[in-house]
Structure formats: structure tokens, C-alpha cells
N, C-alpha and C. Protein backbone atom coordinates (compact mmCIF):
# COMPACT_ATOMS: atom_id res chain seq x y z
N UNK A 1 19.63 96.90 177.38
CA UNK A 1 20.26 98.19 177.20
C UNK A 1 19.63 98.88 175.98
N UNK A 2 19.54 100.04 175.89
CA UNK A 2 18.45 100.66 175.04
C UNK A 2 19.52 101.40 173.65
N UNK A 3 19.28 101.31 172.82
CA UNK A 3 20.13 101.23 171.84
C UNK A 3 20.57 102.88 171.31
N UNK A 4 21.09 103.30 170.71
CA UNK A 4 21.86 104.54 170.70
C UNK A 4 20.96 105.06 169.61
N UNK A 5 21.15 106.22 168.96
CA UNK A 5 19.86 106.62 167.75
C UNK A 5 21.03 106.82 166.77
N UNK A 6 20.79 106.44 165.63
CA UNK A 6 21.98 106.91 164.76
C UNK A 6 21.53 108.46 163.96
N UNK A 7 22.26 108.89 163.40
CA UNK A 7 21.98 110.23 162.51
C UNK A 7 21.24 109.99 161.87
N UNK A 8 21.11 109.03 161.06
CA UNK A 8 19.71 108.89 160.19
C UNK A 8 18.47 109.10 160.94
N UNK A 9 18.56 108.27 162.13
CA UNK A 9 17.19 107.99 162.90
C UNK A 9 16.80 109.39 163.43
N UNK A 10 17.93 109.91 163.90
CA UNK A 10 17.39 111.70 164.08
C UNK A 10 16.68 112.68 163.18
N UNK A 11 17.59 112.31 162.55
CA UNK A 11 16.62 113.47 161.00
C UNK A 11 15.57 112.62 160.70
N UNK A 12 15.57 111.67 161.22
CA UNK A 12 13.76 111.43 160.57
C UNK A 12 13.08 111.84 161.64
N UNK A 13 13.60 111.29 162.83
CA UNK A 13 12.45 112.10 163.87
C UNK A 13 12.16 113.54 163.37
N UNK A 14 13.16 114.25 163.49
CA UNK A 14 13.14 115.64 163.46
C UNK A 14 11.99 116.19 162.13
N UNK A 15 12.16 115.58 161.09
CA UNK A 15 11.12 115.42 160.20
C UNK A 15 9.90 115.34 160.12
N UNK A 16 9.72 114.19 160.94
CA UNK A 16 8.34 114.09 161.41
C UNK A 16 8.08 114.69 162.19
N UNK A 17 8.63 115.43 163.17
CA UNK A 17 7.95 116.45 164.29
C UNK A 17 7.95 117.70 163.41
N UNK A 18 8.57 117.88 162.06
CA UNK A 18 7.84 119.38 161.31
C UNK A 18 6.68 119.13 160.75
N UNK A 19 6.44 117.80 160.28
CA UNK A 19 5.13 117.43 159.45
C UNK A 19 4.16 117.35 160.33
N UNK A 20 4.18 117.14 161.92
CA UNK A 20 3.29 116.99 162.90
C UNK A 20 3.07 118.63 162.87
N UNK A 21 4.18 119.06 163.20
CA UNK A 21 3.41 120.74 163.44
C UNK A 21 2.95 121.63 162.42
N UNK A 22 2.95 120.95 161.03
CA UNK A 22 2.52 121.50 160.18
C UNK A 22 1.36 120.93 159.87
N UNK A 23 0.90 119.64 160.49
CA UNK A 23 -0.44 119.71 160.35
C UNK A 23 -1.15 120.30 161.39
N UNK A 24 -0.72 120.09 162.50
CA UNK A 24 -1.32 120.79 163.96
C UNK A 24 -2.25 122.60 163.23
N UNK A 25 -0.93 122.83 162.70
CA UNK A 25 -1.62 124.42 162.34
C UNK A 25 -2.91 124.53 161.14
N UNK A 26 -2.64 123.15 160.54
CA UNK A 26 -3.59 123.23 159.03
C UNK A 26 -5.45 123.13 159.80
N UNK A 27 -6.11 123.49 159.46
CA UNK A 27 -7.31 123.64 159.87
C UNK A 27 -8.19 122.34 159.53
N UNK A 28 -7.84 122.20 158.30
CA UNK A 28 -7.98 121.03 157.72
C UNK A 28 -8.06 119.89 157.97
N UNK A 29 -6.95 119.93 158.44
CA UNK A 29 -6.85 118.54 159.31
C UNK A 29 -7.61 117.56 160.10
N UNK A 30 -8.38 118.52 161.08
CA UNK A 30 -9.31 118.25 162.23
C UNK A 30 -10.55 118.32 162.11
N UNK A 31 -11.06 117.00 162.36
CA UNK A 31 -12.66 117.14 161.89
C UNK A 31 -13.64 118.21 162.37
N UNK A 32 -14.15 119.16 161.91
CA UNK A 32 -14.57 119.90 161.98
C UNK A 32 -16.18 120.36 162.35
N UNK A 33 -16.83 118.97 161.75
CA UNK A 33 -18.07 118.81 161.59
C UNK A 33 -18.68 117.77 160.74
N UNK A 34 -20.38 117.93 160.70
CA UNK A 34 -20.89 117.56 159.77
C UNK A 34 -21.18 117.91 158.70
N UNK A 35 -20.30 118.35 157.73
CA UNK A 35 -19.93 118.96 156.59
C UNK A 35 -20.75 119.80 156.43
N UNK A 36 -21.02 120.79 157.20
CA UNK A 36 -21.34 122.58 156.76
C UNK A 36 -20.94 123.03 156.14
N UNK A 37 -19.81 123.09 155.58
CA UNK A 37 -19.01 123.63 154.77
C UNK A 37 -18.27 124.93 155.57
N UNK A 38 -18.85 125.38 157.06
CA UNK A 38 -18.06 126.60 157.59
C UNK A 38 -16.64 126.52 157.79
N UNK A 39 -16.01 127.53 157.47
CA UNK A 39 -14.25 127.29 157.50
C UNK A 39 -14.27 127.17 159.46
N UNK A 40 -13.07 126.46 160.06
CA UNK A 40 -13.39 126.83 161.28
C UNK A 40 -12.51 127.73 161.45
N UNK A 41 -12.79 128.46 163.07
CA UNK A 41 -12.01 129.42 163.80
C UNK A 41 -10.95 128.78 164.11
N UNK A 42 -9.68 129.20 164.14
CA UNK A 42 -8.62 128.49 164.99
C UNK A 42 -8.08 129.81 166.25
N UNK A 43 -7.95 128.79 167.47
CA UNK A 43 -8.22 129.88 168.41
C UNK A 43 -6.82 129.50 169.19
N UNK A 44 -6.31 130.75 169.67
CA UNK A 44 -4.67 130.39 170.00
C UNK A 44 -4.79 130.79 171.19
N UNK A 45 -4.41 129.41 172.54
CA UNK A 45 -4.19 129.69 173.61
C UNK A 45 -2.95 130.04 174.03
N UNK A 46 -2.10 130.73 175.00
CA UNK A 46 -0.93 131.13 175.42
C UNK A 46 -1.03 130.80 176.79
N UNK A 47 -0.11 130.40 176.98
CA UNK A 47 0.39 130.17 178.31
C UNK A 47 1.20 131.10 179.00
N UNK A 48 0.90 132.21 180.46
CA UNK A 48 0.92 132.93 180.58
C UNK A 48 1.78 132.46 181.65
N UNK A 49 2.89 133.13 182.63
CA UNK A 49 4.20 132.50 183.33
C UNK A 49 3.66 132.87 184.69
N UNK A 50 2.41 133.43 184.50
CA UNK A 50 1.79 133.86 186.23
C UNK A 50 0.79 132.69 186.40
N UNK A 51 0.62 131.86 185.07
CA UNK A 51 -0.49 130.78 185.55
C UNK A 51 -0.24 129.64 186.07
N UNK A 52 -0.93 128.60 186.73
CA UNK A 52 -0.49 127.29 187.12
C UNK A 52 -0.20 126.44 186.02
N UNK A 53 1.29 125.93 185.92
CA UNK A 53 1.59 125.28 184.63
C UNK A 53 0.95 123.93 184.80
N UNK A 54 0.80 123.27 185.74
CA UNK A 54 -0.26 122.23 186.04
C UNK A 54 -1.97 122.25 185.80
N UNK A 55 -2.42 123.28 185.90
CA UNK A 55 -3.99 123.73 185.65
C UNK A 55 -4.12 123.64 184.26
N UNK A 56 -2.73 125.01 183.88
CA UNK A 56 -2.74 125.19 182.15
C UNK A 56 -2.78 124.11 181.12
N UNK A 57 -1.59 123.21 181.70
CA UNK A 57 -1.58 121.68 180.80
C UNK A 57 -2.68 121.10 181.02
N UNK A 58 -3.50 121.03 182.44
CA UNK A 58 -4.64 120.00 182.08
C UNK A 58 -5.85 120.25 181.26
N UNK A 59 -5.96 122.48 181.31
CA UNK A 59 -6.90 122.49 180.80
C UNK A 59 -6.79 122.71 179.21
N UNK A 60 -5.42 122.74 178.59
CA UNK A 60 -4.72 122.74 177.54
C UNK A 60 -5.08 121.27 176.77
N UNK A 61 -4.79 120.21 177.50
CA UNK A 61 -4.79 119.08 176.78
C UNK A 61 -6.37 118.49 176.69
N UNK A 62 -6.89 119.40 177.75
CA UNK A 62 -8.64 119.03 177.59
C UNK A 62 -9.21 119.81 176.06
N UNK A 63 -9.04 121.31 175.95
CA UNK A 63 -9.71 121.37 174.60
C UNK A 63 -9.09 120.91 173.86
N UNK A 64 -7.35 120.78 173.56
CA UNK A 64 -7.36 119.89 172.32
C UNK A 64 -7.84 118.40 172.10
N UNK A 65 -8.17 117.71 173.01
CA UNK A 65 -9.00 116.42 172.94
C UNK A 65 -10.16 116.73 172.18
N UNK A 66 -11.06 117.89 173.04
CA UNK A 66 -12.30 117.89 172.36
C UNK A 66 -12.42 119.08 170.95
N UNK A 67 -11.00 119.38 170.30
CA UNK A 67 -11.03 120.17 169.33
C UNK A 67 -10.68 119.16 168.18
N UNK A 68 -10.15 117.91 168.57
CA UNK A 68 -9.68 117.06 167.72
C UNK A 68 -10.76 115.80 167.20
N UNK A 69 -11.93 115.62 168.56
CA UNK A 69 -13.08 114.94 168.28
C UNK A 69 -13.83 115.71 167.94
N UNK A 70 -14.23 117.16 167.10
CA UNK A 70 -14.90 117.97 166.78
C UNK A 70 -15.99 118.38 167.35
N UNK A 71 -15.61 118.64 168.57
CA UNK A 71 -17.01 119.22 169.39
C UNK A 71 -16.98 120.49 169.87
N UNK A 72 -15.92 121.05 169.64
CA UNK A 72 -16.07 122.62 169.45
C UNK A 72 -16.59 123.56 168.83
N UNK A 73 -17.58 124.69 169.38
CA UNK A 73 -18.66 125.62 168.39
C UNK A 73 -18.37 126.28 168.92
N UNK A 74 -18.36 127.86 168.13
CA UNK A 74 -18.96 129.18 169.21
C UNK A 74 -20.36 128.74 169.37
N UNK A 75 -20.50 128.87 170.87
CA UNK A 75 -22.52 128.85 170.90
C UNK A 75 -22.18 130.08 171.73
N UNK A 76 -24.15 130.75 171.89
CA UNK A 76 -23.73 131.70 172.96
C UNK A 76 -23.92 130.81 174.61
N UNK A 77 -23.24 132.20 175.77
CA UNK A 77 -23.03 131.11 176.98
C UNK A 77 -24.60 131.36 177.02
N UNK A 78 -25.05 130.34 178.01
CA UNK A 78 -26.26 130.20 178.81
C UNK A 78 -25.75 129.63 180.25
N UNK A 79 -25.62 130.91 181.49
CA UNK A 79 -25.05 130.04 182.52
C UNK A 79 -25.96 130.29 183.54
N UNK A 80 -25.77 129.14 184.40
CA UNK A 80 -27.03 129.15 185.77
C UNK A 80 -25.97 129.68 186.83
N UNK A 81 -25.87 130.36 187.06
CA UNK A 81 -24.92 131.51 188.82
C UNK A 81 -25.00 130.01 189.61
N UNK A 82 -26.33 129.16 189.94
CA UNK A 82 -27.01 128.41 190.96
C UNK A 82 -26.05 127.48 191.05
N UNK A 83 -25.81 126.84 189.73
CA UNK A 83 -25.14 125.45 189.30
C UNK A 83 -24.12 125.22 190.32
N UNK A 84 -22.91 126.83 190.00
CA UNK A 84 -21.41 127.22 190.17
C UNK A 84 -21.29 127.22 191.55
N UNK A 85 -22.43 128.44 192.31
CA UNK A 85 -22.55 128.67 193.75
C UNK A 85 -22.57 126.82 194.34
N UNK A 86 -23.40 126.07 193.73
CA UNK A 86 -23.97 124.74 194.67
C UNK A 86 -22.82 124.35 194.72
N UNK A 87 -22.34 123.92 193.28
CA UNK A 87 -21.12 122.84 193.22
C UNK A 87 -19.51 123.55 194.72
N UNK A 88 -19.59 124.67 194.30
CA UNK A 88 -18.44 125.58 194.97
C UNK A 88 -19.19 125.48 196.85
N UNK A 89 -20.51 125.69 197.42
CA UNK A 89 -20.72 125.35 198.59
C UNK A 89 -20.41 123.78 198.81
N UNK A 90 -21.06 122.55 198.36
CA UNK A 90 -20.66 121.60 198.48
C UNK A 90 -19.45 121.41 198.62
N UNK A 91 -18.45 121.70 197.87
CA UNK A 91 -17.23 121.72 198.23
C UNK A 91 -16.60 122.31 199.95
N UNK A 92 -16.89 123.45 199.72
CA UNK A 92 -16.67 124.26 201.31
C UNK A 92 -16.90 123.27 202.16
N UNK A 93 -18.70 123.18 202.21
CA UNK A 93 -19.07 122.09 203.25
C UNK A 93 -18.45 120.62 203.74
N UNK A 94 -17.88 120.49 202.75
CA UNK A 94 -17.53 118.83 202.66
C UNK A 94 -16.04 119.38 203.31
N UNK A 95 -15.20 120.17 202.89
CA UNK A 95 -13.49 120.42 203.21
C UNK A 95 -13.51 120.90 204.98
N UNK A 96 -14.99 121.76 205.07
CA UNK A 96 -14.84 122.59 206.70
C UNK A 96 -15.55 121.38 207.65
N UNK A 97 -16.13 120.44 206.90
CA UNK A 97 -16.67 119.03 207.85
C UNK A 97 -15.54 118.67 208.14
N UNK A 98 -14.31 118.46 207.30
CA UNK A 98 -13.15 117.70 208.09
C UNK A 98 -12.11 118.13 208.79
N UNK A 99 -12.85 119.81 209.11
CA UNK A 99 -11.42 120.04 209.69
C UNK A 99 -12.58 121.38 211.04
N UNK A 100 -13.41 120.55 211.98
CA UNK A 100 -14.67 120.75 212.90
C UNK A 100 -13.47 121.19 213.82
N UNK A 101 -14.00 122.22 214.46
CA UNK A 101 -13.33 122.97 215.52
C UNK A 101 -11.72 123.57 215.00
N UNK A 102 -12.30 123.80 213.88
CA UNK A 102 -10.60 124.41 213.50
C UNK A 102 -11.08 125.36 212.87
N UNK A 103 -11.14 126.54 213.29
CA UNK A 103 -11.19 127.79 212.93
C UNK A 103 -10.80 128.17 211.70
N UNK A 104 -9.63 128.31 212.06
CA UNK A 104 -8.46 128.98 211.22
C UNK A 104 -8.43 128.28 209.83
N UNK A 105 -8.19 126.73 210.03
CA UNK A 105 -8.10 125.59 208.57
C UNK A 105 -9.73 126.03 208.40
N UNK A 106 -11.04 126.27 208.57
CA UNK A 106 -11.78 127.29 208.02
C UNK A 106 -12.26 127.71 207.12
N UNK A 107 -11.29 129.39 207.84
CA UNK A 107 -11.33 130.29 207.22
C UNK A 107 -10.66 130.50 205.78
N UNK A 108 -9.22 129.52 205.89
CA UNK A 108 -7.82 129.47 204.67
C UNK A 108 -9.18 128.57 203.76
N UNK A 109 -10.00 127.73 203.92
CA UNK A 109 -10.72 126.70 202.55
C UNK A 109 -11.96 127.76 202.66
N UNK A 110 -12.41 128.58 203.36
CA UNK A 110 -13.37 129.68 202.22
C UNK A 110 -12.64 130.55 201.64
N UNK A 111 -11.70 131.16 202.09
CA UNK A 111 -10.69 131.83 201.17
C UNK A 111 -10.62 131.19 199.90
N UNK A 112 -10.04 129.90 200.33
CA UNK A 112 -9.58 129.39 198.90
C UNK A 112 -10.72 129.24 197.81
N UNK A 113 -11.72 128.25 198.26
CA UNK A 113 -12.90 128.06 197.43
C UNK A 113 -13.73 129.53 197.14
N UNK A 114 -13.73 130.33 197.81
CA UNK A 114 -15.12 131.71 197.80
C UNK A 114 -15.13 131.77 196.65
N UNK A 115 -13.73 132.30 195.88
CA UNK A 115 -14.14 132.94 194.63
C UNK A 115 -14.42 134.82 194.61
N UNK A 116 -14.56 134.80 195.98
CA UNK A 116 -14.59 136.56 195.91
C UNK A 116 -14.05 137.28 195.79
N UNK A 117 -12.49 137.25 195.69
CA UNK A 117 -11.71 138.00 195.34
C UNK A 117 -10.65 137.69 194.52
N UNK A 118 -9.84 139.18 194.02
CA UNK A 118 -9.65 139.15 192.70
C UNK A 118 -8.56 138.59 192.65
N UNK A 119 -8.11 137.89 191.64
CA UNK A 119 -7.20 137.13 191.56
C UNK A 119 -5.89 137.99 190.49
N UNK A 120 -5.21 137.43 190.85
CA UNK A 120 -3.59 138.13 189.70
C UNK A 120 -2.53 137.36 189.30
N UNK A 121 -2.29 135.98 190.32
CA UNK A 121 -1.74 135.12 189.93
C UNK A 121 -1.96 133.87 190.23
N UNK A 122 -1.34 132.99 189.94
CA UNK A 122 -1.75 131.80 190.09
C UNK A 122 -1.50 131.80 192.04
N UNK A 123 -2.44 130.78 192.17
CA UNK A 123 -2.67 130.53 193.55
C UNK A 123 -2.90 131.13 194.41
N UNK A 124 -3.83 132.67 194.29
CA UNK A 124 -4.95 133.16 194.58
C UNK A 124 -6.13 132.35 195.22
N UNK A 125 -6.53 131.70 194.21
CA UNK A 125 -7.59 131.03 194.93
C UNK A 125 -8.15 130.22 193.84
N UNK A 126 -9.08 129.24 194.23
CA UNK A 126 -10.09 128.50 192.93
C UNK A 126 -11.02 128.55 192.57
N UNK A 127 -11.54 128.06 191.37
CA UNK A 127 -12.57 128.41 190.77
C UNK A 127 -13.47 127.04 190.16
N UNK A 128 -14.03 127.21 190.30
CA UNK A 128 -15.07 125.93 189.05
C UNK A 128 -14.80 126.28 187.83
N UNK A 129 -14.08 125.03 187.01
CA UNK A 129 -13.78 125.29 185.41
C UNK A 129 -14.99 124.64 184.80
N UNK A 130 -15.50 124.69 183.88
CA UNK A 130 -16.10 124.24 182.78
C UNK A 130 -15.17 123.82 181.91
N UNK A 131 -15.13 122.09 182.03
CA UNK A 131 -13.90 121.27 181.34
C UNK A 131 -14.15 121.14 180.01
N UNK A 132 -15.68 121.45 179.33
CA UNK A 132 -16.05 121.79 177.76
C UNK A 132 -16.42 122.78 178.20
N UNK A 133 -15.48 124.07 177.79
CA UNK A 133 -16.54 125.62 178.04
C UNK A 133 -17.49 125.65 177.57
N UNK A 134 -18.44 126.81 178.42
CA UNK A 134 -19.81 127.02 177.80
C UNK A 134 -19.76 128.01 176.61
N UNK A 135 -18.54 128.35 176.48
CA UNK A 135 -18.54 129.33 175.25
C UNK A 135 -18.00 128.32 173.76
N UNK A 136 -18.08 127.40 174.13
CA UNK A 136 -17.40 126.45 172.63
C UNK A 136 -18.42 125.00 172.93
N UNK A 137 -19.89 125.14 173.54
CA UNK A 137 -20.66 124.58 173.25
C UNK A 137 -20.74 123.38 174.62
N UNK A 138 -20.42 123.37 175.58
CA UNK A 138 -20.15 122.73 177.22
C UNK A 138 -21.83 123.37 177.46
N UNK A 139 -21.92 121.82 178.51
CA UNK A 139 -23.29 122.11 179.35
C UNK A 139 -22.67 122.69 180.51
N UNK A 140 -23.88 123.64 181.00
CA UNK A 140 -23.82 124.14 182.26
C UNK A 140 -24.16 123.26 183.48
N UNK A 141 -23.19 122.03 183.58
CA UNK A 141 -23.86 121.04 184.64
C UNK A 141 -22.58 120.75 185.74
N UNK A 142 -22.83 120.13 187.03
CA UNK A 142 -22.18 119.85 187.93
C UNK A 142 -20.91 118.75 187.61
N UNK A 143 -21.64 117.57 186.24
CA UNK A 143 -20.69 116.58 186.02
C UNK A 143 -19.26 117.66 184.72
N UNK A 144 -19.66 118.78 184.49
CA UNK A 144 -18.61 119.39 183.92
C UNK A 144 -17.58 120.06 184.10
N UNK A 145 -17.93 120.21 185.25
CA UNK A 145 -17.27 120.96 186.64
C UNK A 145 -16.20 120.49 187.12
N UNK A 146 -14.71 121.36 187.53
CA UNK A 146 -13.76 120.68 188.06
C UNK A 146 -13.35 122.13 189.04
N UNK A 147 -12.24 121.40 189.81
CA UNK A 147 -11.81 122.92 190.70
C UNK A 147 -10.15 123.11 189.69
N UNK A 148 -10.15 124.47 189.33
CA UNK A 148 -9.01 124.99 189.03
C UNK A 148 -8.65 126.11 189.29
N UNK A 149 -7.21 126.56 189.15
CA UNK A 149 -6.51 127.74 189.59
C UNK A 149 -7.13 129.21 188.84
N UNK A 150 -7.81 130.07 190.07
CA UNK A 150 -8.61 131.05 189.35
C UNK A 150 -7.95 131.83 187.99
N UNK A 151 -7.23 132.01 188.42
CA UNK A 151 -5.96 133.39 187.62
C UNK A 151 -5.91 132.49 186.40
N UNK A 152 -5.86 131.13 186.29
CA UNK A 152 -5.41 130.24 184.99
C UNK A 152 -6.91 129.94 184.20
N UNK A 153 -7.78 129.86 184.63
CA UNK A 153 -9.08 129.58 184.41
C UNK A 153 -9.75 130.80 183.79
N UNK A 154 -9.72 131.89 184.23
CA UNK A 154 -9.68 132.90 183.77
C UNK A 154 -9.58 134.06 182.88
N UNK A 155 -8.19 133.52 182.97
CA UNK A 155 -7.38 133.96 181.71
C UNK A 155 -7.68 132.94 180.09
N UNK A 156 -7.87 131.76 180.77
CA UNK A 156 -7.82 130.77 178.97
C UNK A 156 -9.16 131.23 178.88
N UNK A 157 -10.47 131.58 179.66
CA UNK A 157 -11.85 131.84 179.15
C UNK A 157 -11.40 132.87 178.78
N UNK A 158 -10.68 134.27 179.31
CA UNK A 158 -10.98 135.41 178.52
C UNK A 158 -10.30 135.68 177.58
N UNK A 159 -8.90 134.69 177.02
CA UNK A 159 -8.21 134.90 175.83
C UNK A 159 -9.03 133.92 174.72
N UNK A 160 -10.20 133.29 175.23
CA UNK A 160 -10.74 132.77 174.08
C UNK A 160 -12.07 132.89 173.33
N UNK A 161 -12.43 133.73 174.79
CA UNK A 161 -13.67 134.68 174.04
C UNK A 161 -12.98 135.73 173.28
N UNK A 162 -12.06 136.60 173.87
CA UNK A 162 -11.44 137.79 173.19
C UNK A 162 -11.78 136.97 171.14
N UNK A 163 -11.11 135.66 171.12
CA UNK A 163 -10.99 135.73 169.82
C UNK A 163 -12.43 135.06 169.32
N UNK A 164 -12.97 135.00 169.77
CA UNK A 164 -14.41 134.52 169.33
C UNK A 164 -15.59 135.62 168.76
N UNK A 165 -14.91 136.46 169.42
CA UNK A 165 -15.84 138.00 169.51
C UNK A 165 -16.21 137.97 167.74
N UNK A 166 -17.23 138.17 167.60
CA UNK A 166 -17.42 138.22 166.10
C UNK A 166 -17.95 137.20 165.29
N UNK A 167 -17.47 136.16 165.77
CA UNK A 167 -17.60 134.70 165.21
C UNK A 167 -18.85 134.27 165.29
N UNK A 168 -19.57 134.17 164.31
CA UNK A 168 -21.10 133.48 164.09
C UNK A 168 -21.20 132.32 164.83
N UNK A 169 -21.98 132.39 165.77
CA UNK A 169 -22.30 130.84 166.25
C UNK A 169 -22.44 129.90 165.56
N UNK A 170 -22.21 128.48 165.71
CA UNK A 170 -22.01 127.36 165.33
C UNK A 170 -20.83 127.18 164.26
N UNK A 171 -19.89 127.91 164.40
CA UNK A 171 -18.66 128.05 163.65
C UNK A 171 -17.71 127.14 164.44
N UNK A 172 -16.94 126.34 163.82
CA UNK A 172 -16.63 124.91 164.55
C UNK A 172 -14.95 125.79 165.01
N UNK A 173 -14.56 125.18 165.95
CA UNK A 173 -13.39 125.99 166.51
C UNK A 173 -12.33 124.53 166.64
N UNK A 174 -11.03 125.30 166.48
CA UNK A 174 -9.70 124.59 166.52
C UNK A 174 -8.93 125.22 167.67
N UNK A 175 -8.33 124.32 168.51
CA UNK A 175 -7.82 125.04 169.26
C UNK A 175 -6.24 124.46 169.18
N UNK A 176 -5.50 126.27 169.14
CA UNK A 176 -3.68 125.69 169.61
C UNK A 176 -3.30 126.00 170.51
N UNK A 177 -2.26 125.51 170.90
CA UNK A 177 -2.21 125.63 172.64
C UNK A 177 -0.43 126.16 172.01
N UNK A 178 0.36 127.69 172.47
CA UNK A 178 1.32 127.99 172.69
C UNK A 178 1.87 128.22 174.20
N UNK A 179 3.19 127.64 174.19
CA UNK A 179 4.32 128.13 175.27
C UNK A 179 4.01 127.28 176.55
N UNK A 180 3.41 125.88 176.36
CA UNK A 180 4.12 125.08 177.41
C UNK A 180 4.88 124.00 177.15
């Protein structure tokens, strides 16, 4: 039987979850580099109530992994169109092989995979994420590649360039993740 928490034991938790979020915010904290001395960026993701809260958390808990092993930079992107198109046909090909003489099941997995149209909320359609973006220093390769919810994918690349805009390359980046 699992034992009851007494009042003491609360206020210490509670304690320690302010000292956790008060380091979370300190910049300091997180290794940053190989001592450049550059202050880093800290870059604030939001979680938006039209996105996939499943996409958001996975791709949420992916940069803070790699913001906490310090491998986050502004670099500029360098992207191959080729990479995205292959990885995204392979996919098609492989989903419309298993479903031969079915029209319709199809047409719904190029919909889903195309990518051609515009998205507004979650489950629109999907996209190829870059699980280390190419804008915080991610290779442009097939093993980086995952399928995620366009509208959610989207949105965390363009709320994190928005704050990058300006930022000297090789400026080491922190990332916080608000509102899930």
C-alpha cells in the first residue's frame, strides 16, 4: 500500500518544483558550448490549441533533449527540396503498395502525405519534420526525418525562426517549451 505524503513532504516537493523552474529559465544552467563565451538565445516555444498535442510533446521534448546536450546553434538553413520530395514519395509508395486496387484508400494517403495544401489545423495533413532542425544546426538527411502533423510542424519552425531573426550564427540556443 503506498504511503500517504505528509505536509512536510509537500512543501518540499512544491519547493523543489520552484527551484526546477527557476533553473529551467536561467540560461546558465545548460551547457551551452565550448566556451565561446556567446550569451545564448533562449527561444520560447508555445503550444498552440489547433496543434497536435501528441506531435507538439514529441517535438517539444526532442529540442529540449538536444538544447540540454548543447547542440543547438543558429546556423543558416541549407536544404535539398530532393531529400524531403524522396523521403515523402517513398512513403506514398510503400502506404499505396498496401492498399493495390483501392482507389479511394489512394487517393486519402496522397492527400495525406502530398504536402500540397495548406494547412490550418492540426490534421490537415503531414509533413517531414527535421527532428534537429536545420535552422538550430540539423543535417539535411533522410535518417533525420520523421512524419509529423503539418499545421504543428510548421508552426514550431516558424515561431522559432521568427525569434532567431537577427541572431548571429553560431549563437548557442536554449529552448522553453510553454502551455503543454
Amino acid at each position: 500500500m503506498a504511503r500517504a505524503r505528509t505536509r512536510a513532504a509537500r512543501k518540499s516537493v512544491a519547493k523543489g518544483a520552484k527551484i526546477i523552474s527557476a533553473i529551467i529559465d536561467n540560461p546558465r544552467f545548460f551547457r551551452a558550448g565550448k566556451g565561446r563565451g556567446i550569451k545564448p538565445k533562449v527561444v520560447t516555444v508555445r503550444f498552440d490549441p489547433k496543434m497536435s498535442k501528441k506531435d507538439f510533446r514529441t517535438k517539444a521534448d526532442s529540442l529540449r533533449r538536444l538544447s540540454r546536450e548543447g547542440k543547438l546553434r543558429k546556423t543558416p538553413v541549407k536544404r535539398d527540396p530532393q531529400i524531403t520530395r524522396n523521403y515523402r514519395g517513398a512513403t506514398i509508395r510503400k502506404l499505396a503498395g498496401q492498399h493495390r486496387g483501392n482507389r479511394d484508400q489512394q487517393r486519402r494517403i496522397a492527400q495525406k502525405f502530398g504536402g500540397r495544401n495548406s494547412v490550418t489545423r492540426a490534421g490537415d495533413g503531414l509533413d517531414p519534420d527535421h527532428v534537429h532542425e536545420l535552422q538550430l544546426g540539423g543535417r539535411d538527411h533522410a535518417d533525420n526525418l520523421r512524419w509529423m502533423d503539418a499545421y504543428t510542424n510548421r508552426t514550431i519552425g516558424s515561431q522559432i525562426a521568427g525569434q532567431l531573426r537577427g541572431v548571429p550564427d553560431g549563437t548557442p540556443v536554449i529552448i522553453r517549451v510553454i502551455g503543454y
